[in-house]
PDB file of N, CA and C in Angstrom:
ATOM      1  N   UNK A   1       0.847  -1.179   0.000  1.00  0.00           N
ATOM      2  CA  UNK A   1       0.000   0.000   0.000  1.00  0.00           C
ATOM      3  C   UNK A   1       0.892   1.240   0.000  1.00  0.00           C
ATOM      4  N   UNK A   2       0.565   1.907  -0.732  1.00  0.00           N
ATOM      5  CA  UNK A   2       1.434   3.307  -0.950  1.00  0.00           C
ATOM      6  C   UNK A   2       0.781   4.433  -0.182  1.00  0.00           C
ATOM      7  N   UNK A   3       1.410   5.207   0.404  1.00  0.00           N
ATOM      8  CA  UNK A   3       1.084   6.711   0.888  1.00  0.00           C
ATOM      9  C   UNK A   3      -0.059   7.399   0.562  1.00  0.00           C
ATOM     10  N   UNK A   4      -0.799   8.161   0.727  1.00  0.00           N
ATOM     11  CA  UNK A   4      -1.315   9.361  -0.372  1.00  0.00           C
ATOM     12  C   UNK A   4      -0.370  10.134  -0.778  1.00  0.00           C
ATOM     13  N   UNK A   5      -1.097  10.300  -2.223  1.00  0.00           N
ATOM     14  CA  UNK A   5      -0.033  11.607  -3.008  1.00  0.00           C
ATOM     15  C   UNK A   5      -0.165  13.031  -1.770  1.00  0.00           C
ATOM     16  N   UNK A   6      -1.002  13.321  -1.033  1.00  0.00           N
ATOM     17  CA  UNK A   6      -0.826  14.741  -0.302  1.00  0.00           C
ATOM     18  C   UNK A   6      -0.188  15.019   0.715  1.00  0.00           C
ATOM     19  N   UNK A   7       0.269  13.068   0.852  1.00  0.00           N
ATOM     20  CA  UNK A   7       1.020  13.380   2.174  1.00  0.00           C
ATOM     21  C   UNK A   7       2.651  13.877   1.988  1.00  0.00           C
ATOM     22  N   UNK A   8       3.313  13.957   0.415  1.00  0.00           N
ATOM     23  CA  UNK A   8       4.487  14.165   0.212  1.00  0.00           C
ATOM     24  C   UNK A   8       4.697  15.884   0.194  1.00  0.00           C
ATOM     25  N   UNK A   9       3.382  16.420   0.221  1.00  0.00           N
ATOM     26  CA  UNK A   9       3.315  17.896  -0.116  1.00  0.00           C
ATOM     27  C   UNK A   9       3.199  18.166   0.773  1.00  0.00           C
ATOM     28  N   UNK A  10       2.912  17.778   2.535  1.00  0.00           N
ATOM     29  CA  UNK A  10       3.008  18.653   3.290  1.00  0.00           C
ATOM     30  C   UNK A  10       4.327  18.849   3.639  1.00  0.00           C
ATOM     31  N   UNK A  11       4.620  20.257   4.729  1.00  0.00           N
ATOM     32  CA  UNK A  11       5.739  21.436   4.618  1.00  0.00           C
ATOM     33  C   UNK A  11       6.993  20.577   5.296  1.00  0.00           C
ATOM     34  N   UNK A  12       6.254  19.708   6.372  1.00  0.00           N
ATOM     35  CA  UNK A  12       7.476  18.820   7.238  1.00  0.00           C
ATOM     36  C   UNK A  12       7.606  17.880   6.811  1.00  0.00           C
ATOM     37  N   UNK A  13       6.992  16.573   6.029  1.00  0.00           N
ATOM     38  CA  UNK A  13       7.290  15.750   4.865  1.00  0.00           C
ATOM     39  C   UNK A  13       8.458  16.169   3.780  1.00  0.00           C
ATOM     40  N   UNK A  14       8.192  17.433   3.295  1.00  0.00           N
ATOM     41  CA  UNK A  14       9.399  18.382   3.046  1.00  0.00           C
ATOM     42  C   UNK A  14      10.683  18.255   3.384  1.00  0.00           C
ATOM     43  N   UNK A  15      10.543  18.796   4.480  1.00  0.00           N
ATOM     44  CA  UNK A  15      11.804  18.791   5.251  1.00  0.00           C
ATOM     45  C   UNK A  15      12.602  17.890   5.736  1.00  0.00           C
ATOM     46  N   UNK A  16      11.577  17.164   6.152  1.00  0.00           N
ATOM     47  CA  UNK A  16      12.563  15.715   6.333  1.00  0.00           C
ATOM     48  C   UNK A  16      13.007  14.945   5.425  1.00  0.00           C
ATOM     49  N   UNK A  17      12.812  15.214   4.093  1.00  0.00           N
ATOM     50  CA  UNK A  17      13.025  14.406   3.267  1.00  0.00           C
ATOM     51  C   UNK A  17      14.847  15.251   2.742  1.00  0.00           C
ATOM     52  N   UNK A  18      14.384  16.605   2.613  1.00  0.00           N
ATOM     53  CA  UNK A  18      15.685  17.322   2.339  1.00  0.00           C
ATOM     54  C   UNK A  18      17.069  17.126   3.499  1.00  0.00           C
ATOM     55  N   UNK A  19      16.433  17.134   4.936  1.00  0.00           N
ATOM     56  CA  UNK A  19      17.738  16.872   5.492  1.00  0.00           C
ATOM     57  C   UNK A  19      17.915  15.153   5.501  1.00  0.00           C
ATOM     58  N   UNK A  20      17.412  13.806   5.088  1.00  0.00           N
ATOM     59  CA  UNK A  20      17.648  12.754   4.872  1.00  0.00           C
ATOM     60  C   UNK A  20      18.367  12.874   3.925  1.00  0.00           C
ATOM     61  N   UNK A  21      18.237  13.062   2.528  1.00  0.00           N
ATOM     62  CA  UNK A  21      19.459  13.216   1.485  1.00  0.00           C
ATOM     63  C   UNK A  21      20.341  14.155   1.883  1.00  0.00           C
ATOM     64  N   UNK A  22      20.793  15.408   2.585  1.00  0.00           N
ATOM     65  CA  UNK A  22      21.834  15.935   2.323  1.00  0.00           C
ATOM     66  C   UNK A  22      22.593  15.276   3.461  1.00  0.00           C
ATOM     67  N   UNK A  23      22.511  14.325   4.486  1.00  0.00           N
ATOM     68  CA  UNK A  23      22.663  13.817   5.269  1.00  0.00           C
ATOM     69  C   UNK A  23      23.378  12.433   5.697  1.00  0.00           C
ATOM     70  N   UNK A  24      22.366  11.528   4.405  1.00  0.00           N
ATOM     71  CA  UNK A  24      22.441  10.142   4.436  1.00  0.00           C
ATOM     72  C   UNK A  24      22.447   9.422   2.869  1.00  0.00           C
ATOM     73  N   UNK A  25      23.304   8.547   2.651  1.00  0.00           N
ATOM     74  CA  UNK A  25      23.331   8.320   1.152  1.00  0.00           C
ATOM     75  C   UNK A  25      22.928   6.548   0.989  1.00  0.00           C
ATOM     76  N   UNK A  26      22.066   6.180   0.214  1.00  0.00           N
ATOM     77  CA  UNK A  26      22.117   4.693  -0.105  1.00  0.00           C
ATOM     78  C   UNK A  26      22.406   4.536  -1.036  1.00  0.00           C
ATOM     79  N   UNK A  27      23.762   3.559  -0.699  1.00  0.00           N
ATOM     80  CA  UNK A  27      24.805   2.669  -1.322  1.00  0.00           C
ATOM     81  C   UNK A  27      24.273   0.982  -1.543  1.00  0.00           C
ATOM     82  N   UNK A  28      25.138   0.598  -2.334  1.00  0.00           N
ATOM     83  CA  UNK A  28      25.086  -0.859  -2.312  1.00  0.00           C
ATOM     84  C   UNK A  28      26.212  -1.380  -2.057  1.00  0.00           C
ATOM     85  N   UNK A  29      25.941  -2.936  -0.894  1.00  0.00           N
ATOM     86  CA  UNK A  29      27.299  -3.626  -0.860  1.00  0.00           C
ATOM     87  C   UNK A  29      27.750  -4.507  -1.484  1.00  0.00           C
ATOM     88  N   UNK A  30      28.936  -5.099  -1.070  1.00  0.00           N
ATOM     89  CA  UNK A  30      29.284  -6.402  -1.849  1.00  0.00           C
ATOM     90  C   UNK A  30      28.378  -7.285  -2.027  1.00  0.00           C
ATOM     91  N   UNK A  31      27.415  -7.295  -1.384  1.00  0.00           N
ATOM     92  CA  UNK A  31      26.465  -8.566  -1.402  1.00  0.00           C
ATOM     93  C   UNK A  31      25.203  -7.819  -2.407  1.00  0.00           C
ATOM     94  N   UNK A  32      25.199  -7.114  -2.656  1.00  0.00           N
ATOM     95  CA  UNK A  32      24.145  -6.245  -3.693  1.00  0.00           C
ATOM     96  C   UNK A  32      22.566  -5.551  -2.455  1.00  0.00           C
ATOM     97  N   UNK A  33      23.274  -5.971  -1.343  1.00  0.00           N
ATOM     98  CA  UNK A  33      21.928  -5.054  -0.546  1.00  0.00           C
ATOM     99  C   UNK A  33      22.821  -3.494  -0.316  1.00  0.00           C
ATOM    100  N   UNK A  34      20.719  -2.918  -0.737  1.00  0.00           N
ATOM    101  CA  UNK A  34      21.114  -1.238  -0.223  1.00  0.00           C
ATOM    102  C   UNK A  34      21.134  -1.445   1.384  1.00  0.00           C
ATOM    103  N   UNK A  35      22.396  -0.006   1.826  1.00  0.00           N
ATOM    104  CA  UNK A  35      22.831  -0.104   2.441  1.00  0.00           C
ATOM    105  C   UNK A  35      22.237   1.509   2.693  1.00  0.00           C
ATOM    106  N   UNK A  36      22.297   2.040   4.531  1.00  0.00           N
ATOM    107  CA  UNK A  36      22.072   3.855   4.328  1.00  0.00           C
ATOM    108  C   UNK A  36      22.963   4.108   5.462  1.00  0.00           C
ATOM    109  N   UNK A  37      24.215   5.077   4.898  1.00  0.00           N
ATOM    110  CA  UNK A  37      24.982   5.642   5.402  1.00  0.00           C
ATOM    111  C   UNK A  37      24.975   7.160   5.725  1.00  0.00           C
ATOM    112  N   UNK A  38      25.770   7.594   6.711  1.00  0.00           N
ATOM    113  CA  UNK A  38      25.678   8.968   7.070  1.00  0.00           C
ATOM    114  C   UNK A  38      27.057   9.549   5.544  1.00  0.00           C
ATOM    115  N   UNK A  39      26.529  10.397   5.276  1.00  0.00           N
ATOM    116  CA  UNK A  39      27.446  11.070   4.573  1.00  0.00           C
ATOM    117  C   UNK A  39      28.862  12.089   4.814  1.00  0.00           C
ATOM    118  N   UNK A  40      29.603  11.597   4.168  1.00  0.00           N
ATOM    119  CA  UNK A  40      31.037  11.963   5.178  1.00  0.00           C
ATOM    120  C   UNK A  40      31.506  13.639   4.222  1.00  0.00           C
ATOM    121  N   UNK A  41      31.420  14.831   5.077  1.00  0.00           N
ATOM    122  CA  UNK A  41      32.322  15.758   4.061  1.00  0.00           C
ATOM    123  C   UNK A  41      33.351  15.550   2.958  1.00  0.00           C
ATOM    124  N   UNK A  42      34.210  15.424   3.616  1.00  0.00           N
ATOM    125  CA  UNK A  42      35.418  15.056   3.003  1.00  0.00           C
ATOM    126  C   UNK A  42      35.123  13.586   1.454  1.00  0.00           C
ATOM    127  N   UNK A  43      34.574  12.847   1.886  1.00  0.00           N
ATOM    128  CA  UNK A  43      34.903  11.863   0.695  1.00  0.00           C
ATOM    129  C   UNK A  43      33.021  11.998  -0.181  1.00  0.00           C
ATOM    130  N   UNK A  44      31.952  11.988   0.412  1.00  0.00           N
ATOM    131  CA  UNK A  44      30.805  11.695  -0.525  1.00  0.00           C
ATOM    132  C   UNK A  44      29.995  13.261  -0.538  1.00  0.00           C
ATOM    133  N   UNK A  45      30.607  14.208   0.098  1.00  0.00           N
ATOM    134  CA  UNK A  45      30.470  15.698  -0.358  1.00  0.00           C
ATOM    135  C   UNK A  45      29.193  16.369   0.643  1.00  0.00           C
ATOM    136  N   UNK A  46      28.941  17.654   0.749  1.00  0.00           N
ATOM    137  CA  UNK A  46      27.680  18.227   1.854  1.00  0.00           C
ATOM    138  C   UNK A  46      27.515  19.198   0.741  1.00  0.00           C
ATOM    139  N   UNK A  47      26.070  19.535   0.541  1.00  0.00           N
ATOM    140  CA  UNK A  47      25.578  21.132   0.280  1.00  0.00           C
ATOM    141  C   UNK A  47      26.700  22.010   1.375  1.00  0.00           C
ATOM    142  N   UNK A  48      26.825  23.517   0.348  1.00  0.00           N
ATOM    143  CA  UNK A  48      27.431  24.562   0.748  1.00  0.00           C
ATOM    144  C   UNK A  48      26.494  25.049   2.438  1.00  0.00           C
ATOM    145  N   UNK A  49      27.173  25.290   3.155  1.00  0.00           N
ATOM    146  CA  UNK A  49      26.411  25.554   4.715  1.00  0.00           C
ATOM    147  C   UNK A  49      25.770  26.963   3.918  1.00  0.00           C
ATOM    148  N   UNK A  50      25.549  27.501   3.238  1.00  0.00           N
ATOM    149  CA  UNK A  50      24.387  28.994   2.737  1.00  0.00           C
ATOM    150  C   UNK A  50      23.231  28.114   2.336  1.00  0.00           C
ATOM    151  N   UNK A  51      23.188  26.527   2.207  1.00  0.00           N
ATOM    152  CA  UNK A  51      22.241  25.765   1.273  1.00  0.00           C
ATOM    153  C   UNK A  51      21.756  24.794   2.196  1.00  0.00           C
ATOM    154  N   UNK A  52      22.319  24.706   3.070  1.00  0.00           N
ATOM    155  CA  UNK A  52      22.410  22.942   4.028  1.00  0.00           C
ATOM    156  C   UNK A  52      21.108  23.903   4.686  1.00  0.00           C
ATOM    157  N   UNK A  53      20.158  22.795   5.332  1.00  0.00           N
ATOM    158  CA  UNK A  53      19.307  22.885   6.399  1.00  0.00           C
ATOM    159  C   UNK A  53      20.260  22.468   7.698  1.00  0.00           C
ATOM    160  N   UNK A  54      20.143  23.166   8.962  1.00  0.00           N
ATOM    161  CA  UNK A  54      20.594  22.626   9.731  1.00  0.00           C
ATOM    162  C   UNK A  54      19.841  22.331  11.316  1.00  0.00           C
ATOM    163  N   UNK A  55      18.561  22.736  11.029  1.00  0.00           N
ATOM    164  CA  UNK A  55      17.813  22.428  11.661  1.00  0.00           C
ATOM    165  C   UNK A  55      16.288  22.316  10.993  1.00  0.00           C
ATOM    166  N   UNK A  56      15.420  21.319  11.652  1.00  0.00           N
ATOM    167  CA  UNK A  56      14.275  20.571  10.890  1.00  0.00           C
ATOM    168  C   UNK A  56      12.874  21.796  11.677  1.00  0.00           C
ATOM    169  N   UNK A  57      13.599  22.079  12.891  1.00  0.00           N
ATOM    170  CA  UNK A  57      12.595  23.310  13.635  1.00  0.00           C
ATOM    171  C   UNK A  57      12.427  24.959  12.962  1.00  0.00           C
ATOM    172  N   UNK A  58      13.893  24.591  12.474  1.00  0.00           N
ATOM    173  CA  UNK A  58      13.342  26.128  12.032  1.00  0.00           C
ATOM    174  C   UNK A  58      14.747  26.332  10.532  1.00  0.00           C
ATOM    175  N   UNK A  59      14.154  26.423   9.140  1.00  0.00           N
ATOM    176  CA  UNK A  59      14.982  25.604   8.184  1.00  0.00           C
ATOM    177  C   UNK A  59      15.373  27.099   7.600  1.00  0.00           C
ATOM    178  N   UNK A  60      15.007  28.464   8.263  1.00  0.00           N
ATOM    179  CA  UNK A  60      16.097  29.526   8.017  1.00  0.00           C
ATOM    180  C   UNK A  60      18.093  29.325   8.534  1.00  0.00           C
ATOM    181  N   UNK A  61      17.543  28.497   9.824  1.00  0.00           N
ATOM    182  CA  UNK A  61      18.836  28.665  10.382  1.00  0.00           C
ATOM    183  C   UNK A  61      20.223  27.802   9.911  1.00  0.00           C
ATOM    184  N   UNK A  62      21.413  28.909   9.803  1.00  0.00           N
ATOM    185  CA  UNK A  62      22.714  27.448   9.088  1.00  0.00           C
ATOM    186  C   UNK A  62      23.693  28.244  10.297  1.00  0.00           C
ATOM    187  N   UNK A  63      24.905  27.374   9.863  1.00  0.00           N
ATOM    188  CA  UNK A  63      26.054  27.158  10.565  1.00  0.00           C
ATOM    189  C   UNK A  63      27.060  28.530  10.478  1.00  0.00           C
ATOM    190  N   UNK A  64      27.554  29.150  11.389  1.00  0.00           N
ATOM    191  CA  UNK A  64      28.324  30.123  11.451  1.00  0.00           C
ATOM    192  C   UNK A  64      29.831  29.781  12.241  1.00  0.00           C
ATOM    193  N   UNK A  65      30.857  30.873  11.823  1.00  0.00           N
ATOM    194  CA  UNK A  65      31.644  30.477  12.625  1.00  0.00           C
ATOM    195  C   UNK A  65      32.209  31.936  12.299  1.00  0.00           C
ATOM    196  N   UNK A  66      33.020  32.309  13.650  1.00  0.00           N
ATOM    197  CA  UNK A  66      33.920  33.625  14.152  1.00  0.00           C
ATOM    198  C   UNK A  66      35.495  32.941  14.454  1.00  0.00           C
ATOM    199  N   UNK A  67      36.348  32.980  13.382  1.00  0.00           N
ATOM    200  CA  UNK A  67      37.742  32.350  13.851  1.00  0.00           C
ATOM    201  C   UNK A  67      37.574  30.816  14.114  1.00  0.00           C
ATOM    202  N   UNK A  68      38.550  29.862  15.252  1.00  0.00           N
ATOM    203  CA  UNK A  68      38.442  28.646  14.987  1.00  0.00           C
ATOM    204  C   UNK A  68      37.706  28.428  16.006  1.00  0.00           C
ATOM    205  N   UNK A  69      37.285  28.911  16.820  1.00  0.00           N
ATOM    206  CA  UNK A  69      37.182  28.679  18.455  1.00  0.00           C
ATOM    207  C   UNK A  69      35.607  28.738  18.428  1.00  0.00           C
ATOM    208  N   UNK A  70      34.759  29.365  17.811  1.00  0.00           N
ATOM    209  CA  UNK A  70      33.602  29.973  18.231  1.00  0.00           C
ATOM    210  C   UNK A  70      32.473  30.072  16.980  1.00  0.00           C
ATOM    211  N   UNK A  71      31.797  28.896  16.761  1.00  0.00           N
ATOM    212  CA  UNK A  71      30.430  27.984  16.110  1.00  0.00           C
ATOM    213  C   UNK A  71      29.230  28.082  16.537  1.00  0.00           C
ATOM    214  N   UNK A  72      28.534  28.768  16.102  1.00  0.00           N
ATOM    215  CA  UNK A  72      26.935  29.098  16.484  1.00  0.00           C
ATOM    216  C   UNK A  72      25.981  28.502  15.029  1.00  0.00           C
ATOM    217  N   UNK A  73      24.578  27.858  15.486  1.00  0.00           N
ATOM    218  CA  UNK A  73      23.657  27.885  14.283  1.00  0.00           C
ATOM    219  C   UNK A  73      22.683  28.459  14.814  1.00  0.00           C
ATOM    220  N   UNK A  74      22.284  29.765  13.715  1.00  0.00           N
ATOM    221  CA  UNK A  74      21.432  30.544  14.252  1.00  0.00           C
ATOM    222  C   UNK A  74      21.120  31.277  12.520  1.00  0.00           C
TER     223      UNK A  74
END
């Protein structure tokens, strides 16, 4: 049994779906099952933090930083 089509259009259906992909990637293994991994910067890549959601409560807010010491999302 499949979903309703209206349930993909509401605003938090949305959202959760955008921070699951920029987040989590399914792969396949040696054995040919999908597999769902967290996505690593460095090797399988992130949206630019001006683009990333970084919170599901409130999807204005991204990641800041002042020098090395001092990281706020707001």
């Amino acid at each position: 049994m499949s979903p309703p089509a209206w349930l993909a259009e509401l605003p938090a259906v949305q959202t959760l779906r955008v921070m699951l992909v920029q987040n989590y990637l399914i792969t396949t293994d040696v054995r040919g099952r999908e597999v769902i991994r967290r996505r690593e910067a460095d090797t399988d890549g992130l949206p630019p933090a001006r683009s990333r959601i970084t919170s599901p409560y409130d999807t204005d807010t991204r990641w800041a930083a002042k020098g090395d010491d001092l990281f706020w999302n707001g």
